[in-house]
Protein backbone atom coordinates (compact mmCIF):
# COMPACT_ATOMS: atom_id res chain seq x y z
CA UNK A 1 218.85 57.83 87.47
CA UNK A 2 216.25 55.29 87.98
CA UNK A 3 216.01 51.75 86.83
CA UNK A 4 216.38 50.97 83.67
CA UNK A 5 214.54 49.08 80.67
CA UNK A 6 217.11 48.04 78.78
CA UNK A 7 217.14 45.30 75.27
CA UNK A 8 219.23 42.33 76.27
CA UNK A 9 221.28 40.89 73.24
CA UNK A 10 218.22 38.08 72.84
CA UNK A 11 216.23 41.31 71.98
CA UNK A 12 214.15 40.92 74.99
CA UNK A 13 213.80 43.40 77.88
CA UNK A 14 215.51 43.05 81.70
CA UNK A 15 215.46 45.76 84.26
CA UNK A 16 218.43 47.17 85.70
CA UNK A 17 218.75 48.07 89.11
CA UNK A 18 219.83 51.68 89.85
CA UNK A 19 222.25 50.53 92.11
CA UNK A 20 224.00 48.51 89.62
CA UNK A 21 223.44 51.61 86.92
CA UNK A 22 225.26 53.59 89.82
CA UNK A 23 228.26 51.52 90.43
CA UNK A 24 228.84 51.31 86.76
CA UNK A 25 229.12 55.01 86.56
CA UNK A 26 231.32 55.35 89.17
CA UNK A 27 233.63 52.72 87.41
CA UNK A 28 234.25 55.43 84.71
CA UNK A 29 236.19 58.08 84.20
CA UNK A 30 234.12 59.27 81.29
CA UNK A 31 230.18 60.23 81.38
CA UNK A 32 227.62 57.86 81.47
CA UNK A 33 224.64 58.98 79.66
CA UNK A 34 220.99 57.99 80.31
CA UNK A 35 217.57 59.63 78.37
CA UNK A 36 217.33 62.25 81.32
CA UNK A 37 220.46 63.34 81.26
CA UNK A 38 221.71 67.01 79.38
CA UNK A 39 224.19 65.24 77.28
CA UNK A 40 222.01 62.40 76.15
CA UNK A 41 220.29 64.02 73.01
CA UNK A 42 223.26 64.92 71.30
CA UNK A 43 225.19 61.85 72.06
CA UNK A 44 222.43 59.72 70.38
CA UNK A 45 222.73 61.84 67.57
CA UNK A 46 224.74 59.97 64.66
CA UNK A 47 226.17 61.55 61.01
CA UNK A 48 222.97 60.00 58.84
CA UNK A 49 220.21 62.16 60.41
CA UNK A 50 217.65 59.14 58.70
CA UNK A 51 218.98 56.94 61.71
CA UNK A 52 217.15 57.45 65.29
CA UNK A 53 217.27 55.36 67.80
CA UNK A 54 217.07 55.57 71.89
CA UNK A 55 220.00 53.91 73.40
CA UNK A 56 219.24 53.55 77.07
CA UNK A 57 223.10 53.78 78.31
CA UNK A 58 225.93 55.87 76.46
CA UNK A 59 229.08 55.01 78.02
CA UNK A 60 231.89 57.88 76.98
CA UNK A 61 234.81 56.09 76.80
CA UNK A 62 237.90 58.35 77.59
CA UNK A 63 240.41 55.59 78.03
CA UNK A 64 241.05 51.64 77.64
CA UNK A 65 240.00 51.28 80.92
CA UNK A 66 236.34 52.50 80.31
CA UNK A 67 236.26 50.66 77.40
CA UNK A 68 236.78 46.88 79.64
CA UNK A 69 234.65 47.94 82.18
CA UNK A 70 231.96 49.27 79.84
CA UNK A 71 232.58 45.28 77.85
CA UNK A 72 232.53 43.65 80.85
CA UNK A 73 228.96 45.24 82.44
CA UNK A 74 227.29 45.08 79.06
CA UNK A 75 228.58 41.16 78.94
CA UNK A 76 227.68 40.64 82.73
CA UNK A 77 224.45 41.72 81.77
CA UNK A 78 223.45 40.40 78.72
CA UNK A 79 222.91 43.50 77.26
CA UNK A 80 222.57 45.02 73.58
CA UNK A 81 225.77 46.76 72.57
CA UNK A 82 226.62 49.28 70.01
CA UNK A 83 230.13 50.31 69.68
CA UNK A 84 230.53 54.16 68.15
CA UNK A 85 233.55 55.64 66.77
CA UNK A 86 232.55 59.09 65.00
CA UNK A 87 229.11 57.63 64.38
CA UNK A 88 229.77 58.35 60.63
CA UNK A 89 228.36 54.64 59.55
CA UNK A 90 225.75 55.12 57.12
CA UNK A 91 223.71 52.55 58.46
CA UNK A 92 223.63 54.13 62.01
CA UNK A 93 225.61 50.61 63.39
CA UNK A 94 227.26 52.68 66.01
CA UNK A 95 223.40 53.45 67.90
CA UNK A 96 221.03 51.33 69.23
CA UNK A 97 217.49 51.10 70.48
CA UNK A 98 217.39 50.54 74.25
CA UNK A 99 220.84 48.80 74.57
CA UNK A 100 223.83 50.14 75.72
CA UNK A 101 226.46 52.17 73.28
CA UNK A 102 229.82 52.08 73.84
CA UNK A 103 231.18 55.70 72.44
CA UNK A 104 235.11 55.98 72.02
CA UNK A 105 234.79 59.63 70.01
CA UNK A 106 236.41 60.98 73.28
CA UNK A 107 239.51 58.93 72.27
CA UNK A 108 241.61 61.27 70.65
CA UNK A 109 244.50 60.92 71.18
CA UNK A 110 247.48 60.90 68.30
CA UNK A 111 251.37 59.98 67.64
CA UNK A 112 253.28 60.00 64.87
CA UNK A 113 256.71 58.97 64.59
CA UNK A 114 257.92 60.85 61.72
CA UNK A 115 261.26 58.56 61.73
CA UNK A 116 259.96 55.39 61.13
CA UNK A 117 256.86 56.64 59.07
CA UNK A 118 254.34 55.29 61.50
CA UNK A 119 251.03 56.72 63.25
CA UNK A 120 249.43 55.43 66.68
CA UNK A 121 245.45 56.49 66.67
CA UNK A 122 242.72 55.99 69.11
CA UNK A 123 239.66 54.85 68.27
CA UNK A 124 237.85 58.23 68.40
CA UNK A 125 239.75 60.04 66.14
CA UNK A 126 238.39 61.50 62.94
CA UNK A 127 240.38 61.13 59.23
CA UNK A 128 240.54 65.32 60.03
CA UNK A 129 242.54 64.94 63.08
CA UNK A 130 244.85 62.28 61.87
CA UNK A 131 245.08 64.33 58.84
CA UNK A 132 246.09 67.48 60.86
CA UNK A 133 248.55 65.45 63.26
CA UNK A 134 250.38 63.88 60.06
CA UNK A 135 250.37 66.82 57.50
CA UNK A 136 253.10 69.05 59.69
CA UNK A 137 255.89 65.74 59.23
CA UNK A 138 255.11 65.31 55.26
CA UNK A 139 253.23 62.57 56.10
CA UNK A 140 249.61 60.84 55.25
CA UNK A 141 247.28 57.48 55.42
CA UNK A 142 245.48 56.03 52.75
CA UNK A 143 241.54 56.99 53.95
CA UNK A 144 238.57 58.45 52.07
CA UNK A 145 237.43 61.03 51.00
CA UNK A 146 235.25 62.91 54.04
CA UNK A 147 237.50 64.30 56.69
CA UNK A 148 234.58 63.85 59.24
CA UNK A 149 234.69 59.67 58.00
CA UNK A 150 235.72 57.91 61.20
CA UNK A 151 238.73 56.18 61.50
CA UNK A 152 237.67 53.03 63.06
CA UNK A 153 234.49 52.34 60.88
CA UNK A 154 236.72 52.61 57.60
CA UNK A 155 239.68 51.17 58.65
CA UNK A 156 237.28 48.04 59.91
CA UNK A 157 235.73 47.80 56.70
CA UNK A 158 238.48 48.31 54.39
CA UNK A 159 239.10 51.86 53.92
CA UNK A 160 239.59 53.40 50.19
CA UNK A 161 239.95 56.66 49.31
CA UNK A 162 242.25 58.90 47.27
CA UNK A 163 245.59 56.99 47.85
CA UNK A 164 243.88 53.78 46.74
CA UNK A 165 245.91 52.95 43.57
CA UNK A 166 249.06 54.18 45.06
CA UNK A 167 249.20 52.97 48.43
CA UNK A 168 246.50 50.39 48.42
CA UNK A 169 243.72 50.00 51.24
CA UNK A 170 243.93 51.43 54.34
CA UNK A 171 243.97 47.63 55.74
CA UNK A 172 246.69 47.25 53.52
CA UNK A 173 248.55 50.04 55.97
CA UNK A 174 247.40 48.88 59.24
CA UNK A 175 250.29 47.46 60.82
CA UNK A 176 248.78 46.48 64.19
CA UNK A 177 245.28 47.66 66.43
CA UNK A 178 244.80 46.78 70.36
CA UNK A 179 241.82 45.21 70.90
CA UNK A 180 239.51 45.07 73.81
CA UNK A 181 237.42 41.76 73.08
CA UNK A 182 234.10 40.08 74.00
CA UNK A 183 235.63 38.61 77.48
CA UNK A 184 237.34 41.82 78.46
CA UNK A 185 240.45 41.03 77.81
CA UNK A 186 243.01 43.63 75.92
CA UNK A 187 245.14 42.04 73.37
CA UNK A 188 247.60 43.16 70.75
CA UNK A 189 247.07 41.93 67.24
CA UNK A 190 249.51 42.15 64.23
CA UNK A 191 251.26 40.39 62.43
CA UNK A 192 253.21 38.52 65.17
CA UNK A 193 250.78 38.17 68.02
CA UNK A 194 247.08 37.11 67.38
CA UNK A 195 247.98 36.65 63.56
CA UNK A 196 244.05 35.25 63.29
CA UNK A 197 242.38 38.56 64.43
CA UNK A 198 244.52 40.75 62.69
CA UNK A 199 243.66 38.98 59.51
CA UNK A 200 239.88 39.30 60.50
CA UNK A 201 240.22 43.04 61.35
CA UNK A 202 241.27 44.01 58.16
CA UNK A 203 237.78 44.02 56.94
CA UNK A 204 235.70 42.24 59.36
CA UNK A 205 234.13 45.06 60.98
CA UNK A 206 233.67 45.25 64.28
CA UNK A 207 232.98 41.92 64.95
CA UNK A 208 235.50 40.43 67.06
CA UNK A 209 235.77 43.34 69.52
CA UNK A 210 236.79 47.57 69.89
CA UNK A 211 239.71 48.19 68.50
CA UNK A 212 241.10 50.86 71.12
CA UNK A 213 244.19 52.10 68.66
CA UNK A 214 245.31 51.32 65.61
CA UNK A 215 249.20 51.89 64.40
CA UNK A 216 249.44 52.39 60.53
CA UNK A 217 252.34 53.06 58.01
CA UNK A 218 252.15 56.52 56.74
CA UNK A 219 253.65 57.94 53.27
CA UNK A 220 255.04 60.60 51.88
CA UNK A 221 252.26 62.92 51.10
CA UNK A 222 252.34 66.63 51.33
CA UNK A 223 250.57 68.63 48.62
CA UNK A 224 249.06 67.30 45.67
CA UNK A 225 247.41 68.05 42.62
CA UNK A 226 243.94 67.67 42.66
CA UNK A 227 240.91 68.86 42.02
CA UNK A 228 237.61 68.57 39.64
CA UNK A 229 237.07 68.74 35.70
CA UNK A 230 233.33 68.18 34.76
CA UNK A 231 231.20 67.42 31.61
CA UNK A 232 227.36 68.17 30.59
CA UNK A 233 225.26 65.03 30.49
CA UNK A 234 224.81 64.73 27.08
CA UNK A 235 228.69 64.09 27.30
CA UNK A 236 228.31 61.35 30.10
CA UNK A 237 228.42 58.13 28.00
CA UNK A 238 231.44 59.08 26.17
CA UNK A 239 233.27 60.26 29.11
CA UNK A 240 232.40 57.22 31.03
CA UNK A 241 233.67 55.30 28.14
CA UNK A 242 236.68 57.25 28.04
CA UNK A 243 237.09 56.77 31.67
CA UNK A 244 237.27 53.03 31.91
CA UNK A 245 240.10 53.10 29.79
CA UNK A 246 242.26 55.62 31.32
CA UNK A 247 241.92 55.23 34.41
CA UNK A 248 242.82 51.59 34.57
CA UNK A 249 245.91 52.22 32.72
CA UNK A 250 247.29 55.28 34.32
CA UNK A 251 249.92 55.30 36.32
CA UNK A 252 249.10 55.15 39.88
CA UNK A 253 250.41 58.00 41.75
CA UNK A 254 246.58 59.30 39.27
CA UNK A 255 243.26 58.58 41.14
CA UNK A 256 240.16 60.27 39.89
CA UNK A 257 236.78 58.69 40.95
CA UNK A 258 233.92 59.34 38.58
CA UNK A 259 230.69 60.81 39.43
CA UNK A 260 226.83 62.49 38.42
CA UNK A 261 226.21 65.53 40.46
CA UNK A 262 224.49 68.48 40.72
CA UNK A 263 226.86 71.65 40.78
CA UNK A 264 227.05 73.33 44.00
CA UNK A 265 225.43 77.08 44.00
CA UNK A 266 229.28 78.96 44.81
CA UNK A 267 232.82 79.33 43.94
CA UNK A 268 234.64 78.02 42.60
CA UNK A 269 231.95 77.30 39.96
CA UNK A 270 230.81 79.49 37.53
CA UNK A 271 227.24 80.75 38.11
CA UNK A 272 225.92 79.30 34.78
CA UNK A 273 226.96 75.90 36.14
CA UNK A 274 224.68 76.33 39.65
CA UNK A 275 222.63 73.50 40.30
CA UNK A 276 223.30 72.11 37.07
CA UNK A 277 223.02 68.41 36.90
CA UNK A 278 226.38 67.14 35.42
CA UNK A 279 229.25 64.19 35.33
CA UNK A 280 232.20 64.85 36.57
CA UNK A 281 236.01 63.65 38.22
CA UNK A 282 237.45 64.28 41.03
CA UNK A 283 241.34 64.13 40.35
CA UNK A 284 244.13 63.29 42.89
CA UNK A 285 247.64 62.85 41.61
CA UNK A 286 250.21 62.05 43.92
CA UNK A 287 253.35 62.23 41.43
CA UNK A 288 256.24 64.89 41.34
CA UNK A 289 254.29 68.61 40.92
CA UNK A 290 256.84 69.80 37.95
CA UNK A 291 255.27 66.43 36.17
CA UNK A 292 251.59 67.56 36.70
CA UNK A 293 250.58 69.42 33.48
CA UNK A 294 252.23 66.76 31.68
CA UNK A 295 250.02 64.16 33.78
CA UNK A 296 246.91 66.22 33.10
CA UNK A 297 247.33 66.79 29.20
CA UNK A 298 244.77 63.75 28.19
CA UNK A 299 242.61 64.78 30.49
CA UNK A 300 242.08 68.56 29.98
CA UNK A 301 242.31 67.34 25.70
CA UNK A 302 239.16 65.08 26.61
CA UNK A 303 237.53 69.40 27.03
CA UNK A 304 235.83 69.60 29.93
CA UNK A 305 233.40 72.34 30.33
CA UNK A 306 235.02 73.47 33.95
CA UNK A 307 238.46 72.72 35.60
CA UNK A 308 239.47 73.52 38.90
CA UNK A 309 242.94 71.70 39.25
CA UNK A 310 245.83 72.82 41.00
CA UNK A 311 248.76 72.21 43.71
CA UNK A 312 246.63 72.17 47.18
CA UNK A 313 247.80 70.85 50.32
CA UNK A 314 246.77 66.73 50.68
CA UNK A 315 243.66 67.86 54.23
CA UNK A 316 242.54 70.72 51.99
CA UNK A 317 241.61 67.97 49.11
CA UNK A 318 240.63 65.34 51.80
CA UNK A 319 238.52 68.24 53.16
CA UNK A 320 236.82 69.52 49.86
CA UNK A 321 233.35 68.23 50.09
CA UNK A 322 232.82 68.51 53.91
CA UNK A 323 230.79 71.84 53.96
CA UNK A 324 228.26 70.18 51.05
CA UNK A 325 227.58 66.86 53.82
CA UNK A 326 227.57 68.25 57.81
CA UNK A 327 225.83 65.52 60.10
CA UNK A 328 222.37 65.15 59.98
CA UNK A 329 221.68 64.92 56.80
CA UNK A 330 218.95 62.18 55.18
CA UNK A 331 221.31 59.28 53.20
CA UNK A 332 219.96 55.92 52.24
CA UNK A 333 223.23 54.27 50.21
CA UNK A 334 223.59 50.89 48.20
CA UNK A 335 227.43 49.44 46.78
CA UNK A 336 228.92 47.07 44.72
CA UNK A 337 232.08 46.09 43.15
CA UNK A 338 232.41 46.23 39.90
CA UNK A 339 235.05 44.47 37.60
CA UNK A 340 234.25 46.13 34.43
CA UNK A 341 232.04 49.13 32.66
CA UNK A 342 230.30 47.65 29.78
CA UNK A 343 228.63 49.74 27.44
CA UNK A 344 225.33 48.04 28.79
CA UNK A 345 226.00 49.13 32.30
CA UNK A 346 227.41 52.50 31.51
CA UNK A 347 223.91 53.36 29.16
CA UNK A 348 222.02 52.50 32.92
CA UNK A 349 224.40 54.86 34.75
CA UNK A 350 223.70 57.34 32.38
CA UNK A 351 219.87 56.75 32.95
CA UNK A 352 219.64 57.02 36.92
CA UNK A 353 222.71 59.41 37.29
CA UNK A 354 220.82 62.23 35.10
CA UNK A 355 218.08 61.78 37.21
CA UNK A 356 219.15 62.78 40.96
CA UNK A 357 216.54 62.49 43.33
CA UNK A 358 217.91 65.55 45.49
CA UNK A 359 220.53 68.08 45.39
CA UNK A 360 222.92 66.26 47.40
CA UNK A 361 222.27 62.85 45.60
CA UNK A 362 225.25 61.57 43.77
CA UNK A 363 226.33 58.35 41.94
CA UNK A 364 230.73 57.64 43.03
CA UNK A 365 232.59 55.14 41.23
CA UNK A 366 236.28 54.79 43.21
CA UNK A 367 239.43 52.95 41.48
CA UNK A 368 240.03 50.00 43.62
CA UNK A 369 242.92 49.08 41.46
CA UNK A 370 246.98 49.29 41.21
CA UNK A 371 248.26 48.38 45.32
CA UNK A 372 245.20 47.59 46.23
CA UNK A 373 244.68 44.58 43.64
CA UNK A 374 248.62 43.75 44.32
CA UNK A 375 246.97 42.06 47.84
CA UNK A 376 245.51 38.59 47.75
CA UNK A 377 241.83 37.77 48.44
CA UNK A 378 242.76 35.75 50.67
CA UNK A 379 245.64 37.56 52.98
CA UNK A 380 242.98 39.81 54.75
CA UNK A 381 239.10 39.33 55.40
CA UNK A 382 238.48 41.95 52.91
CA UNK A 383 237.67 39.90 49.47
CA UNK A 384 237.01 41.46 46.12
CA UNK A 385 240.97 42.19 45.36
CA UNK A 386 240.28 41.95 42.08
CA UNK A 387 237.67 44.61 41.96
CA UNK A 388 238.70 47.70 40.02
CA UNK A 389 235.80 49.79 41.57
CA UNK A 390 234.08 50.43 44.42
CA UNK A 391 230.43 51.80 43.55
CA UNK A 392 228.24 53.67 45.49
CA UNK A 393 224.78 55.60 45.20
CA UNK A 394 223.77 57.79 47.08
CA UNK A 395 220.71 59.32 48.00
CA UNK A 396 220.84 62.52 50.48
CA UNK A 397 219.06 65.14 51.45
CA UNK A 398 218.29 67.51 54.49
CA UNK A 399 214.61 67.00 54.90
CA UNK A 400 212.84 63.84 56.45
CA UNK A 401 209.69 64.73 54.23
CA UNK A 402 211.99 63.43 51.05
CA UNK A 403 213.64 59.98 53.13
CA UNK A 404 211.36 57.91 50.75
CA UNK A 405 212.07 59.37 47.37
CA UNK A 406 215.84 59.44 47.81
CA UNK A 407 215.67 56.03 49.07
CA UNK A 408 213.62 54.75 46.37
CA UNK A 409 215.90 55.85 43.70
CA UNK A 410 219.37 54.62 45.14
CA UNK A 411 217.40 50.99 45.66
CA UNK A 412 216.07 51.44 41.79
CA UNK A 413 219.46 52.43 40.40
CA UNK A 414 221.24 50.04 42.58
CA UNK A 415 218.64 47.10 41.52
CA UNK A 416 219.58 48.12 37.70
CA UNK A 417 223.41 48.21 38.06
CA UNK A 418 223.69 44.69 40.65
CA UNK A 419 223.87 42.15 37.22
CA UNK A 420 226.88 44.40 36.35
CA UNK A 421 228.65 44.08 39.76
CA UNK A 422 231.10 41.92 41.12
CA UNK A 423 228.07 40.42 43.43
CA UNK A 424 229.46 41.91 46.86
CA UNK A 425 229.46 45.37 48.48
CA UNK A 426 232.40 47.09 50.19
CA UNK A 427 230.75 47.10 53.85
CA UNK A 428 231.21 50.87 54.66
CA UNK A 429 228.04 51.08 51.79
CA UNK A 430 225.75 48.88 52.89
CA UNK A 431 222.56 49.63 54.89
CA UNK A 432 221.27 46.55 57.00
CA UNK A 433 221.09 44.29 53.94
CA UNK A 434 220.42 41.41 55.24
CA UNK A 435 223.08 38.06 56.16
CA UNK A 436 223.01 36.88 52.77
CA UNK A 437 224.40 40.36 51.59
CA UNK A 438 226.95 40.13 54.11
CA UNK A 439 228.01 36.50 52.90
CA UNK A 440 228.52 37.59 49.24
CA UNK A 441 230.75 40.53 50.59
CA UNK A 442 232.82 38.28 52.26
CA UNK A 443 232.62 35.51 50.15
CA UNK A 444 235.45 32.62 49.93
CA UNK A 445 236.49 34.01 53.35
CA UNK A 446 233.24 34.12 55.44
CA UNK A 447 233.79 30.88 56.66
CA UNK A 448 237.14 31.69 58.07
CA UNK A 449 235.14 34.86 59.22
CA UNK A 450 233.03 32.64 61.76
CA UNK A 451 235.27 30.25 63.16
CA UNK A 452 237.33 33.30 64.31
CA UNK A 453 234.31 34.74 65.58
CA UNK A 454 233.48 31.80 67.13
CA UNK A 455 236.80 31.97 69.50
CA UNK A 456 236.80 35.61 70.40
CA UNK A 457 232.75 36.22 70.26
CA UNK A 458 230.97 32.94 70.84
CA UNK A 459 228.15 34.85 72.33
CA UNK A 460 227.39 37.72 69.61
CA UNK A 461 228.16 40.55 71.96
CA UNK A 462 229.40 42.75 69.12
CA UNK A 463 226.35 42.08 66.98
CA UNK A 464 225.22 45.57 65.92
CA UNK A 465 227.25 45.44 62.67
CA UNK A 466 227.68 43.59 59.45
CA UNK A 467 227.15 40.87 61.43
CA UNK A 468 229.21 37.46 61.27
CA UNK A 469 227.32 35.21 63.15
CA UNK A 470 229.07 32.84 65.20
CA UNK A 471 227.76 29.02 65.30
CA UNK A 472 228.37 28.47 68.47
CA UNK A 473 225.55 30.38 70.05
């Protein structure tokens, strides 16, 4: 290892000294990564292949203890710092160019106590593996919708997903995260101790420092019925129509998130449906399974041309669409929340969605509604409560040659859809939009945002993110 290049958080360059590169090293008990060494490429590597960038450290955190040591050297030394959880951010906010990346995907560890209904997970941990530790006890936590997603990056930024309308956010079920912040210091925050940052976690980001575990409330959630029912496009307005309605007013163990995509080329789909652009939802109903067919009766009269519904196990639904999107992948991705679906708005979702840039492209609208509107705007960071969806477009495809098409259409359909929208973005689908993006996400409570950034991050340390810029730097 030689001396080292390296951004500071100013974005200019300083050189580190080998010796003090050494004696870092030595301070861990996981790897620390430079360009030369074996490791390095693949560490770099994040889940949107679109994203690459040349850290100059990688720090691979096994432990709390790497993770202060790792806080304190970057702070000592003004450095550029990235903080990577599964790297699953579609923006690539847990890499950096020539800075210094904290990685906690060695963090793995997992405990559930199936007694009081509660799960302890480190900040490494994938929604798979918490999935797979909770499952055996009955048990689950409101996530997504990609086993691969990151727990730390969606928790941060909200965290919806198929539980949504029963359960509410996965904020909403965060009962309390340790924290390693900006000075070094480990703290506790819930609803007792550091009441201020455990308000600003729950949808802040990672802006006020690494959450190193977080404990959450789990539920009663075994096997559920679940599954797909889709509809040719010259069905789509009607079915959207259709959609707003029901979905709104169903009860809420029912979650279905609407969407346009192109049918994959396998079972369980019929071969006349391969590749065929069509609308479709994806169903999740939580309710008692002798109640199901009863549950499911206006939907399968509403004749979709294919159904795939049935009783599957709650990680084999959560799991569904992770052979379609393995990391690497090209995704560009714009969001909004949306209060309503007027026939104005659904006519332009009917325009861009039949016109998919790429296989993989897709157009998700999630229900946001039932728990998750119970919460007010203004008891955690995150602020659209009274959003009843979460929208997202999404361009994606495996080849670099086709970056530029598949982002041009997401910003064109996104552009279209924005006077329809709420006027803010769930964070987990924003690119780097920009601070005044950021502001309208956060809205009524980004000023709240900065003064607590301004007493746990004066400096900006944790700056490669969604930022929240402090005022006191």
């Amino acid at each position: 290892m030689v001396n080292l290049h390296i951004a500071t958080i100013t974005g200019e360059k300083t050189v580190l000294e080998q010796a003090a590169v050494e004696t870092f090293k030595s301070s861990l008990h996981g790897e620390l990564l430079s360009p030369e060494d074996a490791g390095y490429e693949n560490a770099r590597k994040v889940y949107n292949g679109m994203i690459d960038r040349y850290p100059c450290l990688i720090a691979r955190c096994t432990d709390v203890a790497d993770i202060i040591v790792a806080v304190n050297f970057a702070r000592e030394n003004n450095l550029l710092v990235a903080v990577r959880g599964s790297g699953h951010n579609g923006a690539g906010l847990g890499i950096c160019n020539d800075g210094l990346v904290i990685d906690l995907s060695p963090m793995k560890g997992i405990r559930v106590d199936p007694v009081a209904r509660t799960v302890r997970v480190e900040g490494g941990c994938t929604w798979g593996d918490v999935d797979h530790a909770t499952h055996v006890f009955g048990l689950a936590v409101p996530s997504g919708i990609i086993s691969t997603t990151g727990v730390a990056g969606l928790t941060l930024g909200g965290g919806h997903g198929y539980l949504t309308r029963k359960y509410g956010l996965t904020i909403d079920n965060l009962l309390e995260a340790d924290v390693v912040l900006a000075d070094g210091r480990f703290v506790t925050a819930n609803a007792h101790e550091n009441q201020d940052l455990f308000w600003a976690i729950r949808g802040g980001g990672g802006n006020f420092g690494i959450v190193t575990s977080f404990l959450f409330q789990a539920h009663p959630v075994s096997t559920v019925y679940a599954g797909p029912t889709l509809w040719t496009l010259d069905q789509a307005t009607e079915v959207m129509r259709w959609y707003r309605e029901f979905i709104l007013n169903a009860p809420e163990d029912m979650y279905g998130f609407f969407a346009f995509l192109n049918v994959p080329p396998g079972p369980p789909f019929p071969e006349h449906l391969h590749t065929k652009t069509m609308c479709g939802i994806i169903w999740c109903y939580t309710g008692s399974l002798e109640k199901a067919e009863e549950a499911f009766r206006p939907i399968r009269n509403f004749a979709p041309a294919f159904e795939h519904i049935g009783s599957m196990p709650y990680p084999a639904l959560q799991s569904m669409f992770d052979p379609l999107l393995p990391s690497g992948l090209q995704w560009y991705w714009k969001g909004d929340f949306v209060n309503q679906l007027s026939d104005e708005a659904i006519a332009l979702h009917v325009k861009y969605g039949s016109q998919l840039p790429s296989f993989l492209s897709t157009m998700h609208l999630y229900p946001i509604d039932g728990a998750a509107n119970r919460v007010g705007s203004k008891d955690t960071a995150f602020n659209f409560r009274e959003a009843k969806w979460s929208m997202i477009m999404a361009g994606i495809d495996p080849d670099p040659a086709n970056a530029e098409k598949i982002t041009t259409w997401s910003k064109e359909y996104w552009n279209a859809l924005h006077p329809y929208s709420c006027g803010g973005a769930y964070v987990n689908f924003m690119m780097e939009e920009g601070q005044e993006r950021v502001q309208a996400t956060y809205g009524d409570n980004y000023e709240r945002l900065v003064a607590i950034k301004n007493k746990y991050d004066p400096t900006n340390l944790f700056r490669v993110n969604q930022n929240i810029k402090p005022t006191t730097t």
